[in-house]
C-alpha atoms as a PDB file:
ATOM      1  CA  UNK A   1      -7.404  16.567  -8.675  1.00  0.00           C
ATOM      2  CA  UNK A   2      -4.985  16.429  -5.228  1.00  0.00           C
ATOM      3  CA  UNK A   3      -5.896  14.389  -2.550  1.00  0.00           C
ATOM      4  CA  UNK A   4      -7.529  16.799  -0.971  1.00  0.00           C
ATOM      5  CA  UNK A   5     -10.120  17.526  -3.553  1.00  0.00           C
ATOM      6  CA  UNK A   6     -10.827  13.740  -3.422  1.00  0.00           C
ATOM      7  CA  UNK A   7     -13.740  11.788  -1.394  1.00  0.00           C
ATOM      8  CA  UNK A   8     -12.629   9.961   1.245  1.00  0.00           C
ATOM      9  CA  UNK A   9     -12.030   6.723   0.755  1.00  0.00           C
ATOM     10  CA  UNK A  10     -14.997   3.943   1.161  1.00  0.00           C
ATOM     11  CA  UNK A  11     -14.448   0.110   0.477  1.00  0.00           C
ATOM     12  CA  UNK A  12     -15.989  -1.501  -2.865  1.00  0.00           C
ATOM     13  CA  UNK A  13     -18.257  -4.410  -2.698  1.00  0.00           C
ATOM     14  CA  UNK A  14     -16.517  -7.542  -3.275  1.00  0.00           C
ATOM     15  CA  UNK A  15     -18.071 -10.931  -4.752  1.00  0.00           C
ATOM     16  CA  UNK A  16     -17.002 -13.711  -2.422  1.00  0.00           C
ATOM     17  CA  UNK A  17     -14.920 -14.919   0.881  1.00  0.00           C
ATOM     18  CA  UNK A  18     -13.419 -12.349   2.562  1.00  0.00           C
ATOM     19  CA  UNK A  19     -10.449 -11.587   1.275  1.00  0.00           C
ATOM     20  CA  UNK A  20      -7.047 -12.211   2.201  1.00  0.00           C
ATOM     21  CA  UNK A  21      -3.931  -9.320   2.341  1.00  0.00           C
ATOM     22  CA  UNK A  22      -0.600  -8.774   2.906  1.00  0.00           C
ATOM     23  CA  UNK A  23       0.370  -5.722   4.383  1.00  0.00           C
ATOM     24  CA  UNK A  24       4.059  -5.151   3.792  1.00  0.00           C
ATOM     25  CA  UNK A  25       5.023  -2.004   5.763  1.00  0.00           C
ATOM     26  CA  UNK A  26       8.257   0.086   5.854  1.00  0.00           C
ATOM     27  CA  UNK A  27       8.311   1.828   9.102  1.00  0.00           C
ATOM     28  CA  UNK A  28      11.150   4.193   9.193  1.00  0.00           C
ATOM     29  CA  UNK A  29       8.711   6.499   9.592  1.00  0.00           C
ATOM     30  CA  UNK A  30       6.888   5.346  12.238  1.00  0.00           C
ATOM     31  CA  UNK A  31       4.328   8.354  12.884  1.00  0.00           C
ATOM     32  CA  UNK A  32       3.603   8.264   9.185  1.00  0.00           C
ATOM     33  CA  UNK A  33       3.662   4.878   8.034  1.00  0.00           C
ATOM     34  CA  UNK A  34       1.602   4.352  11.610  1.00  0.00           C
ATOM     35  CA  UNK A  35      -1.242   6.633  10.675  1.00  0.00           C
ATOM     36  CA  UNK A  36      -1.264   4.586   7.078  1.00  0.00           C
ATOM     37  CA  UNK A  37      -1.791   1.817   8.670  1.00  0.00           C
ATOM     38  CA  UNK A  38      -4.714   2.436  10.975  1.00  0.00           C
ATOM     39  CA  UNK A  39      -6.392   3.892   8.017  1.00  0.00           C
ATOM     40  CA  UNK A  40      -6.071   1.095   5.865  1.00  0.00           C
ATOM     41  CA  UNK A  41      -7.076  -1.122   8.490  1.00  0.00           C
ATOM     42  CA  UNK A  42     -10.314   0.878   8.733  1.00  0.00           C
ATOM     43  CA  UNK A  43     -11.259   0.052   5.270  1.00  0.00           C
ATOM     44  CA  UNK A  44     -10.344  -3.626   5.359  1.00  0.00           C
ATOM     45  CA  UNK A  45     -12.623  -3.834   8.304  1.00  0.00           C
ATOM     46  CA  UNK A  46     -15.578  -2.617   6.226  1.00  0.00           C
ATOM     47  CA  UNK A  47     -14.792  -5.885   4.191  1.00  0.00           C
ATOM     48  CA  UNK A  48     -13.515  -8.041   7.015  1.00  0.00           C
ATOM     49  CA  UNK A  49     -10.445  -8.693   5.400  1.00  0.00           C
ATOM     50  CA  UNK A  50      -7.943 -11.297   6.824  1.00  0.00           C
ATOM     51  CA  UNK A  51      -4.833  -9.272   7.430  1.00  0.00           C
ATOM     52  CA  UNK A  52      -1.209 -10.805   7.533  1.00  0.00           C
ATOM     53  CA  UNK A  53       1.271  -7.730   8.459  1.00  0.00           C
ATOM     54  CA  UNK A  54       5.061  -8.163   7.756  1.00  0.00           C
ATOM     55  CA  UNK A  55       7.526  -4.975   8.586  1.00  0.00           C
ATOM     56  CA  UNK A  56      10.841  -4.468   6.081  1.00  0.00           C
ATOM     57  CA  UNK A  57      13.848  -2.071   6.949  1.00  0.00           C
ATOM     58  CA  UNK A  58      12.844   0.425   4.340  1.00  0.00           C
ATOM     59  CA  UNK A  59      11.187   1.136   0.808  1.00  0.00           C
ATOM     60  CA  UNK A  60      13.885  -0.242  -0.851  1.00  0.00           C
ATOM     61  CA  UNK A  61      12.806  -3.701   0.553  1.00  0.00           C
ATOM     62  CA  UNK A  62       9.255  -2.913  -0.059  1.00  0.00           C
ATOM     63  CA  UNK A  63       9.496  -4.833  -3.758  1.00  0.00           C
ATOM     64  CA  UNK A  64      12.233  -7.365  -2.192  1.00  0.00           C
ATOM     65  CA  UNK A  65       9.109  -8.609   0.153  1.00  0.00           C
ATOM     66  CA  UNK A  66       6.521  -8.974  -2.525  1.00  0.00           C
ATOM     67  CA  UNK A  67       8.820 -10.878  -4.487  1.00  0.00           C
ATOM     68  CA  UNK A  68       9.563 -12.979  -1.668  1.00  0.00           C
ATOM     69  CA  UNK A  69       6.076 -13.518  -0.276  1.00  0.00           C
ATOM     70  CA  UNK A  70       4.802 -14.394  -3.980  1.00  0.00           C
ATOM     71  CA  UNK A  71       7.455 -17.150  -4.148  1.00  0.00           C
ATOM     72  CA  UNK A  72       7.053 -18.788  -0.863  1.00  0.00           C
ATOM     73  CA  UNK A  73       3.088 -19.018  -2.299  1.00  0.00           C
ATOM     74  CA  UNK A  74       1.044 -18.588   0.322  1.00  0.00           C
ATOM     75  CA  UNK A  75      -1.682 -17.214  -1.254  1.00  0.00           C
ATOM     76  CA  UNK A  76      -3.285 -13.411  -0.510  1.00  0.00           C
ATOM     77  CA  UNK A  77      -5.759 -11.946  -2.508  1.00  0.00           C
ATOM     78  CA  UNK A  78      -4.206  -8.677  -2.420  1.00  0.00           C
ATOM     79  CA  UNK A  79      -1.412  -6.818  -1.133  1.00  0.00           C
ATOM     80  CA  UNK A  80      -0.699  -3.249   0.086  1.00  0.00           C
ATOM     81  CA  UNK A  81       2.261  -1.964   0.549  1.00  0.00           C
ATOM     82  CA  UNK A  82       3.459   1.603   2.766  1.00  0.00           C
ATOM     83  CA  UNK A  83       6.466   3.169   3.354  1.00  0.00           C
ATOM     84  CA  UNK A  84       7.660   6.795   3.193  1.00  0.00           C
ATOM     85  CA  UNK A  85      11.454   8.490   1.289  1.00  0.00           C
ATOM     86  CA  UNK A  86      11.466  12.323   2.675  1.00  0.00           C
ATOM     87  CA  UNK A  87      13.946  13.975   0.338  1.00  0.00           C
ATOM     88  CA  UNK A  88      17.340  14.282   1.900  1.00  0.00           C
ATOM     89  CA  UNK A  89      20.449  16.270   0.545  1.00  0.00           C
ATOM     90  CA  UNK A  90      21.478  13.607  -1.604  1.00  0.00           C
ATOM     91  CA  UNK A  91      20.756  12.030  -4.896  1.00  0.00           C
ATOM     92  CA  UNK A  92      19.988   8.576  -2.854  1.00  0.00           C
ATOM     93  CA  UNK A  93      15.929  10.271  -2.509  1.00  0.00           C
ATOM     94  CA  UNK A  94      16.222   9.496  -6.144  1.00  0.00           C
ATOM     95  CA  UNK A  95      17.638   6.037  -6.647  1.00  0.00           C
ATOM     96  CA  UNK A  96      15.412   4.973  -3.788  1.00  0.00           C
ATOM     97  CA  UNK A  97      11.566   6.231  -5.071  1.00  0.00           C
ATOM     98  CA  UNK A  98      12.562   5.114  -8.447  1.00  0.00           C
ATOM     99  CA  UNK A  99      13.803   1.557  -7.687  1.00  0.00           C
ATOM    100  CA  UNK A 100      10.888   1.094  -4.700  1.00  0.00           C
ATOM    101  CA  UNK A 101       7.996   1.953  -7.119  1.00  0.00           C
ATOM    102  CA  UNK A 102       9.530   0.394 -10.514  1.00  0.00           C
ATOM    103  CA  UNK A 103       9.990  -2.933  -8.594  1.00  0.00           C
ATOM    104  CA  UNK A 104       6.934  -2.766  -6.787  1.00  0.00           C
ATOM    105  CA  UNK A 105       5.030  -2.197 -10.035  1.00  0.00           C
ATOM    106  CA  UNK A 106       7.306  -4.683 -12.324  1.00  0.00           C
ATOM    107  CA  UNK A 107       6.706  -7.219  -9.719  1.00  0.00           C
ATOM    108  CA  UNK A 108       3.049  -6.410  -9.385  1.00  0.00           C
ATOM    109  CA  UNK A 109       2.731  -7.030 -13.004  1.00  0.00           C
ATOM    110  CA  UNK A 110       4.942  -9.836 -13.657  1.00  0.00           C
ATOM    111  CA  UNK A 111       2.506 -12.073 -11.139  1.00  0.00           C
ATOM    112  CA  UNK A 112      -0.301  -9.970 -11.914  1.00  0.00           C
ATOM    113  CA  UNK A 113      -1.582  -9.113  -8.292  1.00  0.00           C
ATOM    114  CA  UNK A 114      -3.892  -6.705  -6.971  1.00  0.00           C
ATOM    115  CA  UNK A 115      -1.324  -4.409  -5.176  1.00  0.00           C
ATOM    116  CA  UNK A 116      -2.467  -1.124  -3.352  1.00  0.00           C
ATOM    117  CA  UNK A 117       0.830   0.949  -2.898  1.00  0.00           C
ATOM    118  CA  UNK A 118       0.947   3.895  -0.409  1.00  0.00           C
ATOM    119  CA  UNK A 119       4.891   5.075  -0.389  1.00  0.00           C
ATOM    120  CA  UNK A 120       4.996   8.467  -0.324  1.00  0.00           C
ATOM    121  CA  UNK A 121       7.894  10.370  -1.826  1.00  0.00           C
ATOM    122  CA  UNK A 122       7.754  13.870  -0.173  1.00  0.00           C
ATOM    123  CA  UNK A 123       9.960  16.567   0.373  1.00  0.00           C
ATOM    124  CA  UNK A 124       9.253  17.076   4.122  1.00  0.00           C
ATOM    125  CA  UNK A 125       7.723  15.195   6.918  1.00  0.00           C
ATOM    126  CA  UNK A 126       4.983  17.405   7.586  1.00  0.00           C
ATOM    127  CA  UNK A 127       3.690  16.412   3.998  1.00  0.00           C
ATOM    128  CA  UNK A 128       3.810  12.813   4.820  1.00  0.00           C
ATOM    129  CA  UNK A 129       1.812  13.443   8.183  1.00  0.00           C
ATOM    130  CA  UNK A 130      -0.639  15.487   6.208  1.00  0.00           C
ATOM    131  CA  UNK A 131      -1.103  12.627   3.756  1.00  0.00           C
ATOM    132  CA  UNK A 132      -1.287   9.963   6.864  1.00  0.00           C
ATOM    133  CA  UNK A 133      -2.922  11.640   9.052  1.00  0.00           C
ATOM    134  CA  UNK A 134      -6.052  10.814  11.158  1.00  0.00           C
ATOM    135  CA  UNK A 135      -9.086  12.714   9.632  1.00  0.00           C
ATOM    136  CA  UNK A 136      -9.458  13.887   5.684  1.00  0.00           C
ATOM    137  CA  UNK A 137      -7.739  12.028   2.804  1.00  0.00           C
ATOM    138  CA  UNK A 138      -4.958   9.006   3.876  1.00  0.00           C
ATOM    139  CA  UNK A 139      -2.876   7.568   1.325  1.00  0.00           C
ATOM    140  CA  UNK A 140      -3.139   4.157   3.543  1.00  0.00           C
ATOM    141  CA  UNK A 141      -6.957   4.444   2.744  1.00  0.00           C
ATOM    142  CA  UNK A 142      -6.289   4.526  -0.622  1.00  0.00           C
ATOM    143  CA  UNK A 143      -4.020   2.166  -1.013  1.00  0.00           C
ATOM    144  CA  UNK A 144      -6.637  -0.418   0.615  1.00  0.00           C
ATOM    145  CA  UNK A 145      -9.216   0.787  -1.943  1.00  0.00           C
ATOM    146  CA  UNK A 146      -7.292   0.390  -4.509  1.00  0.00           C
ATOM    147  CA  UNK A 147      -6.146  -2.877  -3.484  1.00  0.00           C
ATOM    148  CA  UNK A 148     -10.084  -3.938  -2.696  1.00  0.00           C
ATOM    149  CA  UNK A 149     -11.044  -2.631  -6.504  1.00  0.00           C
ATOM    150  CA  UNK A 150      -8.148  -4.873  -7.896  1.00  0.00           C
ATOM    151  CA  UNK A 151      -9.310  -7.686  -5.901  1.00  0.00           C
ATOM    152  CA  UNK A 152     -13.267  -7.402  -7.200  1.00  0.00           C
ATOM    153  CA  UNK A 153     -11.526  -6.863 -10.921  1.00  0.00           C
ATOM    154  CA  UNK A 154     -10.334  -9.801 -10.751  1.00  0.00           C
ATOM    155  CA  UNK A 155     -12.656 -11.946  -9.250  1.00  0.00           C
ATOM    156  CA  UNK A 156     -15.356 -10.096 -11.927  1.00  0.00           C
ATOM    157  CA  UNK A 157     -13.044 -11.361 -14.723  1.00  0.00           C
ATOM    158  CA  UNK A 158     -12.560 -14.543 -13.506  1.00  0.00           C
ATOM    159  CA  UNK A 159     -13.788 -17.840 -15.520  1.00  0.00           C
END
């Protein structure tokens, strides 16, 4: 199934306080990483999330931040992060996606947080636009849904 054969996005119920995010965003991108955000923002509204934002040079420092906000310990109930790598000429397109996602997940599951991760790794910019884009399917939506279901996981599993 592609995004575009997906429904669009909707917010799960969640047991509890509102909860609290992180937002870690990449904007190289601006346009892209732009439209991510105002459609992650809708869906955190529909659970009227407490939002902290924090902006990092690229995705490379996309797992740098978690790491960092994680040991200062202020706590979040969740954290999204979005950024964007459009394929250059080079082998650095590589190296980049590979490191940004492996550290965002290895951190992720090393502290076991609810992370919602919308870094696109495209080949052109008009793909990113048409996965950030106003209307239809955002991958800034679904990062905060998946974030949101990771939250009410763990508060379901919770002692």
């Amino acid at each position: 199934m592609s995004t575009a054969d997906a429904p669009l996005p909707v917010a799960p119920r969640l047991a509890g306080a509102a909860p609290r995010i992180l937002v870690i965003s990449a904007p190289y991108y601006d346009q892209v990483v732009n439209g991510m955000m105002a459609a992650a923002r809708e869906i955190l509204a529909q659970v009227n999330a407490d939002l902290t934002i924090v902006e990092v040079a690229g995705a490379y420092e996309l797992p740098q931040a978690l790491a960092i906000a994680l040991r200062v310990g202020r706590k979040f109930d969740g954290y999204i992060a979005l950024g964007c790598v459009v394929r250059g000429e080079t082998d650095h397109y590589d190296f980049i996606c590979g490191a940004a996602m492996d550290g965002l997940m290895r951190v992720a599951t090393g502290h076991a947080v609810c992370l919602g991760t919308a870094l696109l790794t495209v080949d052109t910019v008009d793909q990113a636009l048409a996965r950030s884009a106003e209307t239809g399917a955002n991958k800034g939506a679904e990062a905060a849904v998946a974030c949101l279901k990771q939250i009410a996981l763990a508060r379901n599993l919770a002692p």
